[in-house]
Protein backbone atom coordinates (compact mmCIF):
# COMPACT_ATOMS: atom_id res chain seq x y z
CA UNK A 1 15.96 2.11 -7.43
CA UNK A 2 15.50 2.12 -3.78
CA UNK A 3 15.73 4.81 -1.12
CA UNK A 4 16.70 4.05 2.50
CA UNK A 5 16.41 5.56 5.70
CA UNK A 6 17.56 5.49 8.99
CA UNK A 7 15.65 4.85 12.30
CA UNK A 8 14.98 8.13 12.20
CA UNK A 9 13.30 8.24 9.00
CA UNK A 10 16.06 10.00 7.57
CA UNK A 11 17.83 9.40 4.18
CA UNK A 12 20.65 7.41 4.16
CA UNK A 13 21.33 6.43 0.96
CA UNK A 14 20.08 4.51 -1.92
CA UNK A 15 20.12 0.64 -3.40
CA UNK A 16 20.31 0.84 -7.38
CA UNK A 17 18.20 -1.60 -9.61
CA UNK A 18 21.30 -2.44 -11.47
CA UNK A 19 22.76 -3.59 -8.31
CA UNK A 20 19.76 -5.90 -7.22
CA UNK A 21 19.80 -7.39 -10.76
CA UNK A 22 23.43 -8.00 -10.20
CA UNK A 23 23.36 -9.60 -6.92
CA UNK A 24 20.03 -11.76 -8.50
CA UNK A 25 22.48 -13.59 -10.56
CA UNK A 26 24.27 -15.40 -7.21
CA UNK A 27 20.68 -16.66 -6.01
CA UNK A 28 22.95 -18.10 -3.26
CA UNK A 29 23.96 -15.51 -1.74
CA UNK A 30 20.60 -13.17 -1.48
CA UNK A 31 19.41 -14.66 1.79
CA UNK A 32 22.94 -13.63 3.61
CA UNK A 33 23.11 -9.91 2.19
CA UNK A 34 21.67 -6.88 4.07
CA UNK A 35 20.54 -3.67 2.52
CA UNK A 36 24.15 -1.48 3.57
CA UNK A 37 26.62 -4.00 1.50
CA UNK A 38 24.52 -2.81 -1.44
CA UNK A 39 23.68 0.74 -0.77
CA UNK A 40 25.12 3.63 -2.31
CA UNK A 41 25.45 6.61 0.70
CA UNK A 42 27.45 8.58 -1.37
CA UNK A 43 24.40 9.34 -4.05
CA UNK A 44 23.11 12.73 -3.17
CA UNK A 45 19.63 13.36 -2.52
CA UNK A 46 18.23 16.45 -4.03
CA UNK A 47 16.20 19.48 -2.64
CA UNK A 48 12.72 20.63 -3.83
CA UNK A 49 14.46 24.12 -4.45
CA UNK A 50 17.07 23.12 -6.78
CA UNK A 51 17.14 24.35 -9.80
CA UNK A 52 16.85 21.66 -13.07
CA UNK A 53 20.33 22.82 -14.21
CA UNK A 54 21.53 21.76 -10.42
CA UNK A 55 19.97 18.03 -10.58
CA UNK A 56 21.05 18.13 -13.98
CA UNK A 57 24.42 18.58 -13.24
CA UNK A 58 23.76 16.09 -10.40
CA UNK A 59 22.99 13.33 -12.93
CA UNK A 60 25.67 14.09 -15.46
CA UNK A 61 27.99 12.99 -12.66
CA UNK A 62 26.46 9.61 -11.84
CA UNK A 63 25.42 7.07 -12.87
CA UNK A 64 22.27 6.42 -11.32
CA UNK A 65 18.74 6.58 -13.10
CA UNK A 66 16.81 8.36 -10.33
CA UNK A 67 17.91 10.38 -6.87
CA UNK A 68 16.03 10.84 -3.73
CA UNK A 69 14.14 14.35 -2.82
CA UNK A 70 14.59 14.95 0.56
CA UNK A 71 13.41 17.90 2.10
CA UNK A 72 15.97 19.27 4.76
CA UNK A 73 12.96 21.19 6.50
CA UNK A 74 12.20 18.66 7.86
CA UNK A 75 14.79 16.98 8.88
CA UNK A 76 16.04 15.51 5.69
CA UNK A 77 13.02 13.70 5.28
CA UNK A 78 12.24 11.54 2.00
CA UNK A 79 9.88 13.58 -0.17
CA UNK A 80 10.29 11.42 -3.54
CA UNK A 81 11.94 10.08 -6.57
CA UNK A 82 13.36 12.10 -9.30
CA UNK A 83 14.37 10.28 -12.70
CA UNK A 84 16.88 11.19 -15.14
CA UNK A 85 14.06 10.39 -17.85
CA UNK A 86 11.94 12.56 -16.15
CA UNK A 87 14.15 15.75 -15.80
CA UNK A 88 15.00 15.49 -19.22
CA UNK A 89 11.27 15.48 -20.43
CA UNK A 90 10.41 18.30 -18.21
CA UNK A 91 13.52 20.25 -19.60
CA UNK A 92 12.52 19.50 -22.99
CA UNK A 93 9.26 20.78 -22.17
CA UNK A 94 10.51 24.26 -20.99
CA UNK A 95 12.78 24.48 -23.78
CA UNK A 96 9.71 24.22 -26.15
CA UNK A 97 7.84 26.50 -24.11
CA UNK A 98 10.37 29.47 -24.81
């Protein structure tokens, strides 16, 4: 998964892997596609000060393997990537912890 910003370094939206693999299989047609017939604006990005039950909820509505942290301090600015498989093993983690 891919994150993409604007000229102004801003978050825009996101390409998905499954998407690329798709579009792999009509070799033809890779040289004539740009990045927005592909990308997904309508993925939310996620804020460093959400909570894990807010991304989770986040993920349980898409289907998407990882989101983009922005932070909106500064100007929605890409921070990261956070995974679904990597939520799930830090919730695990706190759930063993208590």
């Amino acid at each position: 998964d891919f994150v993409v910003i604007n000229t102004s370094g801003q978050y825009a939206g996101m390409v998905i892997g499954d998407d690329i693999r798709t579009t792999l299989f009509e070799r033809e047609a890779v040289p004539l596609l740009v990045v927005a017939e592909i990308m997904h604006e309508e993925l939310p990005p996620v804020q460093p000060d959400e909570t894990l039950d807010m991304v989770m909820d986040k993920f349980s509505v898409l289907d998407v393997g990882s989101l983009a942290v922005v932070d909106t301090s500064s100007g929605h600015k890409i921070k990261g990537l956070i995974t679904r498989g990597r939520l799930m093993r830090t919730y695990r983690k706190a759930l063993e912890e208590t």
